[in-house]
C-alpha atoms as a PDB file:
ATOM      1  CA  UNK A   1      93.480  96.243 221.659  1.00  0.00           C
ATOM      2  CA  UNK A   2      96.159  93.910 221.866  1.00  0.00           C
ATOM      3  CA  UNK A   3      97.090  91.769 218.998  1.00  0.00           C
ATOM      4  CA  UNK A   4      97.008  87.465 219.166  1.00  0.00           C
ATOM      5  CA  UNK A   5      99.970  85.801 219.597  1.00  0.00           C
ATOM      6  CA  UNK A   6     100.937  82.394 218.375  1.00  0.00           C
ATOM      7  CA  UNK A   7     100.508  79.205 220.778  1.00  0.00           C
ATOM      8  CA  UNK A   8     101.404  75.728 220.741  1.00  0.00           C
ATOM      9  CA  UNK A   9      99.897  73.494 222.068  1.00  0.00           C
ATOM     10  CA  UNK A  10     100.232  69.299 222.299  1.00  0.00           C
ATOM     11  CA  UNK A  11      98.006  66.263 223.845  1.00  0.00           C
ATOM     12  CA  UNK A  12      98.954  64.362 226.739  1.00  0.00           C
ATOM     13  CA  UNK A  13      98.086  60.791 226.234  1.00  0.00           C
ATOM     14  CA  UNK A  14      98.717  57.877 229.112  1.00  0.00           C
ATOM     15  CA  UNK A  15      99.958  55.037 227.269  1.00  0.00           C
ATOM     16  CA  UNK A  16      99.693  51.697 229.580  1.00  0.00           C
ATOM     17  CA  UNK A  17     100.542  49.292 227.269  1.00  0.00           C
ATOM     18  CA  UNK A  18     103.106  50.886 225.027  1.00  0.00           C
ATOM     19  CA  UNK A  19     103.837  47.708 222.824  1.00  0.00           C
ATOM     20  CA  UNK A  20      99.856  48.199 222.018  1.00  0.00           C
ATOM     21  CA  UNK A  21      99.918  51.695 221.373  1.00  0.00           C
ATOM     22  CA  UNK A  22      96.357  52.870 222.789  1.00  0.00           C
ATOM     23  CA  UNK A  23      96.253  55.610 224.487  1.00  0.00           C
ATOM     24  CA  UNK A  24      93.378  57.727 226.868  1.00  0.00           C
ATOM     25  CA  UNK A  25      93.818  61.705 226.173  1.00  0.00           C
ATOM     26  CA  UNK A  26      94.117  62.901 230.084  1.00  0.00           C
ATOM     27  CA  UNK A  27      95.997  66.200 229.725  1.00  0.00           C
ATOM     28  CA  UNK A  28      97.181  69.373 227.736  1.00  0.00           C
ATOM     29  CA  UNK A  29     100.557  71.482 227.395  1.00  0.00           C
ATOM     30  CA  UNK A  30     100.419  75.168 226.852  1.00  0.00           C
ATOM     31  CA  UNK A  31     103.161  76.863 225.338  1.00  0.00           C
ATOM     32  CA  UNK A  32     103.255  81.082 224.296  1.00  0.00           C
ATOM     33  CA  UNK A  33     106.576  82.887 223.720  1.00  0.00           C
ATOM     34  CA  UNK A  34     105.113  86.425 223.456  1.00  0.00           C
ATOM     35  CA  UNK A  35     102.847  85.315 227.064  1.00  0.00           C
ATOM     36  CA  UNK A  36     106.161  83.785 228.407  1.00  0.00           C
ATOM     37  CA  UNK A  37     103.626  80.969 229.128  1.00  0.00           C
ATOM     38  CA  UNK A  38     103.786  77.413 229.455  1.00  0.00           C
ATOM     39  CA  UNK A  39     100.939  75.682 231.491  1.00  0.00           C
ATOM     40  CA  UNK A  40      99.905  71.828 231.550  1.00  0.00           C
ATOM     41  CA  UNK A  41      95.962  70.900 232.363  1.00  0.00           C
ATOM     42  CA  UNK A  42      95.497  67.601 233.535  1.00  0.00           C
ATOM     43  CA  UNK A  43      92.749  65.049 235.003  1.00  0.00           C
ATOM     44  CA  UNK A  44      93.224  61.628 236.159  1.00  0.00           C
ATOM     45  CA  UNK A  45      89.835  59.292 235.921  1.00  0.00           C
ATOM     46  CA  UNK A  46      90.646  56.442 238.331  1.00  0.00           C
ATOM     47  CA  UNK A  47      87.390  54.558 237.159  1.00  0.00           C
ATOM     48  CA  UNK A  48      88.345  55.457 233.307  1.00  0.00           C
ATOM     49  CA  UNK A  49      91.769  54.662 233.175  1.00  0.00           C
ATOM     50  CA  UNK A  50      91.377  51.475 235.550  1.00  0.00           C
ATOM     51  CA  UNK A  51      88.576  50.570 232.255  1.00  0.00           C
ATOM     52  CA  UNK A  52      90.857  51.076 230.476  1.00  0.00           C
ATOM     53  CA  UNK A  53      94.379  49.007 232.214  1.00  0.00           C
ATOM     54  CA  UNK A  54      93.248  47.127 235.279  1.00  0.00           C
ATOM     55  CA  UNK A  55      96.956  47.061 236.618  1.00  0.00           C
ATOM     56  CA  UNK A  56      98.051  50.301 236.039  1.00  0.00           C
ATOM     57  CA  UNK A  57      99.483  52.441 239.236  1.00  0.00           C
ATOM     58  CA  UNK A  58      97.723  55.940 239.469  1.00  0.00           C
ATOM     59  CA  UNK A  59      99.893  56.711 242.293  1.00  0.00           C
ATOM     60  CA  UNK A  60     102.780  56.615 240.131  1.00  0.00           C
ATOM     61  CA  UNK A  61     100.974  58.544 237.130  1.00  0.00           C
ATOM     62  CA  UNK A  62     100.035  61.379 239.452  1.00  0.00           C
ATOM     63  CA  UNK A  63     103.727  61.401 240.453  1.00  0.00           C
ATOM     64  CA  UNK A  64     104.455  61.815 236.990  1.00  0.00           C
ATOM     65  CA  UNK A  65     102.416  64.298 236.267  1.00  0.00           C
ATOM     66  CA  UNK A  66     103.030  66.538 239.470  1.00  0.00           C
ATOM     67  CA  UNK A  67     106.870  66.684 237.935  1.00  0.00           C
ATOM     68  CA  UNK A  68     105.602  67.213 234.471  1.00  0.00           C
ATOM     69  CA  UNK A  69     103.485  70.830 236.272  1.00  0.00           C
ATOM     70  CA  UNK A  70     107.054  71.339 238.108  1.00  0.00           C
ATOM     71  CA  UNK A  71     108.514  71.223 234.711  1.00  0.00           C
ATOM     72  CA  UNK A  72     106.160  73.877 233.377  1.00  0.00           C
ATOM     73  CA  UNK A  73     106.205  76.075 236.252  1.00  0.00           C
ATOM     74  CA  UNK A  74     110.560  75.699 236.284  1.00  0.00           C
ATOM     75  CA  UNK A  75     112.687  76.632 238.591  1.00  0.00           C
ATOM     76  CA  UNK A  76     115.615  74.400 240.919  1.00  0.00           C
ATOM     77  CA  UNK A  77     112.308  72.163 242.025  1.00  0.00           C
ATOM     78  CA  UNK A  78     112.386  70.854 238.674  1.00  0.00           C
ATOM     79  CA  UNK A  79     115.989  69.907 238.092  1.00  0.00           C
ATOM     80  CA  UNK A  80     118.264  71.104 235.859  1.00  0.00           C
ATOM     81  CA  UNK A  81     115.097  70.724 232.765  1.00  0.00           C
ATOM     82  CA  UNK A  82     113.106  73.300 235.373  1.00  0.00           C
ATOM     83  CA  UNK A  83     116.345  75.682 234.547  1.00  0.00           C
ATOM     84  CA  UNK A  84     115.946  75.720 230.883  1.00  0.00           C
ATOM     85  CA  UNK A  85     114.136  78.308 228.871  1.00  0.00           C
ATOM     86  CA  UNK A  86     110.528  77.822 228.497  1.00  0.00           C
ATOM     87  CA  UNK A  87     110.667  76.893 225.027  1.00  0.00           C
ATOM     88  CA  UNK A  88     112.832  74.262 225.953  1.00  0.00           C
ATOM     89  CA  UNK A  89     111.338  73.302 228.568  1.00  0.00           C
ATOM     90  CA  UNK A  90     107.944  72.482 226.586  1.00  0.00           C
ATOM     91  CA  UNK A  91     110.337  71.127 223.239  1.00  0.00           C
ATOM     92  CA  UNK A  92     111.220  68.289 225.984  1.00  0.00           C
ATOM     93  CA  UNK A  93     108.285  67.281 227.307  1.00  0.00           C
ATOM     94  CA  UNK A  94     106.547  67.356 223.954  1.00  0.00           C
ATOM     95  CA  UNK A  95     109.139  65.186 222.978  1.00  0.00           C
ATOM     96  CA  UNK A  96     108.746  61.809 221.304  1.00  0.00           C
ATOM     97  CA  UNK A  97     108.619  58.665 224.105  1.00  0.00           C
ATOM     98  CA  UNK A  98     108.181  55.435 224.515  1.00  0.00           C
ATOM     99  CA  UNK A  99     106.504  55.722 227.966  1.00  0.00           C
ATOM    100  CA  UNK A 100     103.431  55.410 229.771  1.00  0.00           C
ATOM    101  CA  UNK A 101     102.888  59.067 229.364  1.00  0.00           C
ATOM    102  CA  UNK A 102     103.488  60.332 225.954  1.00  0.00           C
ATOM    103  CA  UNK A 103     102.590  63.678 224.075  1.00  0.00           C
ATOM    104  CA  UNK A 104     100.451  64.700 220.428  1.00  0.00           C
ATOM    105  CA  UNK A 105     102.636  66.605 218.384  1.00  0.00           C
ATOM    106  CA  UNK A 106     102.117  70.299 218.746  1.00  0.00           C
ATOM    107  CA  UNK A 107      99.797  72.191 217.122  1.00  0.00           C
ATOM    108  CA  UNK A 108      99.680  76.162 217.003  1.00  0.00           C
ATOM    109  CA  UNK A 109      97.457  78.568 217.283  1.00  0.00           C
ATOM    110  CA  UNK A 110      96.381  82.112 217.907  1.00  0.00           C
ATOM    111  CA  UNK A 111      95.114  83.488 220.564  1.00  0.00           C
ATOM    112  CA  UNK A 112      95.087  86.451 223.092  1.00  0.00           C
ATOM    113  CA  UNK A 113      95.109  84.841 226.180  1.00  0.00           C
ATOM    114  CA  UNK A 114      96.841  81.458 226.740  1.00  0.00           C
ATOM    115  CA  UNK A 115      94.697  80.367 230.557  1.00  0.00           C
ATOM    116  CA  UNK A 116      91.241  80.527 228.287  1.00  0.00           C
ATOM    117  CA  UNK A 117      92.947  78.525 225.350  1.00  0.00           C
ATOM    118  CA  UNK A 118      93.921  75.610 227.357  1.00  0.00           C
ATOM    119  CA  UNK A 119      90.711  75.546 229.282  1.00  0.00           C
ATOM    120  CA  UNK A 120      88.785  75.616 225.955  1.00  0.00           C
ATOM    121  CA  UNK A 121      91.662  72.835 224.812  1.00  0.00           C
ATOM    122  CA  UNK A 122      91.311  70.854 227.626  1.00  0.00           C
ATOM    123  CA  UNK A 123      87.343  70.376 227.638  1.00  0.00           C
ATOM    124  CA  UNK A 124      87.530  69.949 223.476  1.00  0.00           C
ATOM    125  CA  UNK A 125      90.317  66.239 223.521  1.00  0.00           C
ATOM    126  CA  UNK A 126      89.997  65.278 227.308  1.00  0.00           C
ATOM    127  CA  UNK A 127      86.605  65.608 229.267  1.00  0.00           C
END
């Protein structure tokens, strides 16, 4: 049986007010070396986030996040981050912001399958 490999994992958090510093948890990043995985999970609740900031633009949060799957999946779509390593590619967008989306720190993990994990993530800090 195959052995569990290490995953990180981080909390994607849609800021609309940065100056206030609340945030609503709407998505997860998926990073495994050994899986050469990186995935992102995401869900964007019009009638929770409008709650939440009555002026905020979902059109432009969904464009944010369609780059940030780009990102993850890599390649020339993505610019030249899409080109980088996966590692790096995650190390970036988990990186520290101050923007309307904005990441947890990573936490790791272990697990055998990296699709299941974020699932299981995702439901746990965002539905």
């Amino acid at each position: 049986m195959q052995d569990r490999v290490i995953y990180e994992f981080a909390v994607i958090r849609l800021v609309p007010k940065v100056e206030r510093e609340e945030f609503i948890n709407i998505g997860v990043l998926l990073f495994s070396k050994q899986k050469k995985y990186l995935g992102i999970k995401y869900r964007i609740d019009e009638k929770r986030i409008k709650s939440f900031s009555e002026t905020i633009d979902i059109d432009t949060i969904s464009d944010y996040l369609k780059a940030w799957e780009q990102i993850c999946a890599g390649g020339a779509d993505a610019g030249r981050i899409g080109k980088l390593e996966l590692s790096s590619r995650f190390r970036w967008l988990t990186a520290s912001k101050s923007t309307i989306l904005q990441c947890s720190k990573p936490h790791p993990g272990l697990c055998y399958n990296p699709e299941e994990v974020i699932e299981s993530i995702f439901k746990r800090y965002v539905l």
